[in-house]
Protein backbone atom coordinates (compact mmCIF):
# COMPACT_ATOMS: atom_id res chain seq x y z
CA UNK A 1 3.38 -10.84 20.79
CA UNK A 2 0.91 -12.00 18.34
CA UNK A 3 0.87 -14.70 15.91
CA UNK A 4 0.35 -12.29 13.20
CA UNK A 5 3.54 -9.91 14.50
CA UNK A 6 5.58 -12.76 14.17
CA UNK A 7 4.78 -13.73 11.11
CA UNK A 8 5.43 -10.85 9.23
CA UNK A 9 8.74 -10.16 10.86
CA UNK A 10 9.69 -13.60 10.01
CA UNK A 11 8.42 -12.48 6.15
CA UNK A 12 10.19 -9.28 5.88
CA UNK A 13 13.26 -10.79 7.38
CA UNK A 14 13.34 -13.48 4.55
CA UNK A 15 11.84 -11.31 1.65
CA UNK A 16 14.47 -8.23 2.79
CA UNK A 17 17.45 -10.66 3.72
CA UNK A 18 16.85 -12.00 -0.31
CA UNK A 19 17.33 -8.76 -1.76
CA UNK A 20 20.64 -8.32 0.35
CA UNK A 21 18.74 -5.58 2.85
CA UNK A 22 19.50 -5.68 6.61
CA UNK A 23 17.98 -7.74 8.98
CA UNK A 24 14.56 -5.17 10.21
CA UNK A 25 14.38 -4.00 13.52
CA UNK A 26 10.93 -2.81 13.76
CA UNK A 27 8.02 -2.27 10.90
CA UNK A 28 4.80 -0.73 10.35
CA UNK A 29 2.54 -2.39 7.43
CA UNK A 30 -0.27 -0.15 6.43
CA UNK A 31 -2.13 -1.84 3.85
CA UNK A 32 -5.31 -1.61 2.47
CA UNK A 33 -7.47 -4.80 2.38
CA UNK A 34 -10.82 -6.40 1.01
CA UNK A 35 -13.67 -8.48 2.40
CA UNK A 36 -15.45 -11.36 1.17
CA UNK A 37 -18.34 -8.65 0.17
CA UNK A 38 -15.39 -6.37 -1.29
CA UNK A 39 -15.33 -3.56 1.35
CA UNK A 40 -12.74 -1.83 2.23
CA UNK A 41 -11.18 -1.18 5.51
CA UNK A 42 -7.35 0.00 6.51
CA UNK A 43 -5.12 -2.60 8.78
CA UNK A 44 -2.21 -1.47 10.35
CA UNK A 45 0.38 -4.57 11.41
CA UNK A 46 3.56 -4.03 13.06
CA UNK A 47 6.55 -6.37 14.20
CA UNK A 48 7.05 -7.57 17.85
CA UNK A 49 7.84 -5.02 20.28
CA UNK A 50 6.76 -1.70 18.33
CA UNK A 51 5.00 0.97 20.75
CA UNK A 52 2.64 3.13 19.65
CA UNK A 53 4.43 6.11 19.33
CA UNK A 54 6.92 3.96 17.42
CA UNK A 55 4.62 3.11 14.95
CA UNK A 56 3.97 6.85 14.70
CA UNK A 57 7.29 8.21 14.00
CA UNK A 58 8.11 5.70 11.51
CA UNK A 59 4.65 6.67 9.36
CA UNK A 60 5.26 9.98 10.04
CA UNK A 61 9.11 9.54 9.02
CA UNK A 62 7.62 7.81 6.00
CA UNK A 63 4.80 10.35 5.03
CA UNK A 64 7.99 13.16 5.02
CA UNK A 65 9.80 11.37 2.58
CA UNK A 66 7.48 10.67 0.07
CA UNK A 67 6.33 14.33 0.78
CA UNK A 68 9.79 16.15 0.33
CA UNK A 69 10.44 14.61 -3.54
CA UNK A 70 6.92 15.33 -4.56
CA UNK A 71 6.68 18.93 -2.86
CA UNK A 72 9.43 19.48 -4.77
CA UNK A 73 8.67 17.47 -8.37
CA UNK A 74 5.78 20.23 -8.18
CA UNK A 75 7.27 23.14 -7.04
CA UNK A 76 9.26 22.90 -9.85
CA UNK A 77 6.21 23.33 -12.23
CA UNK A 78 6.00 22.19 -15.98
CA UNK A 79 8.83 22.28 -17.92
């Protein structure tokens, strides 16, 4: 387990347990971040313990449901 894991299970737990949300099991942070020279580059960060295909079907669970409200915001066309 790395230091970094740790750490951000220990945040969400606190930030989540705040807000009155349950205590997580396992997470997958995709986040977008910045160099000193303001380049981009994608970092991907889970908790302690998640396997690879873990990490999969939770973004993949994710993608499908911010997919299935906007598939359907547009199929419904203007009004």
């Amino acid at each position: 387990m790395s230091e970094l894991s740790a750490d951000v299970e220990m945040a969400l737990t606190q930030v989540l347990g705040g807000h009155e949300r349950r205590i997580p099991s396992r997470a997958v942070i995709v986040a977008e971040m910045l160099d000193g020279d303001g380049e981009r580059a994608l970092s991907i960060i889970t908790t302690p313990g998640v396997t690879e295909w873990d990490a999969l079907g939770l973004c993949r669970y994710g993608v499908l449901s911010i997919e299935g409200p906007a598939a359907a915001y547009f199929a419904g066309g203007p009004e």
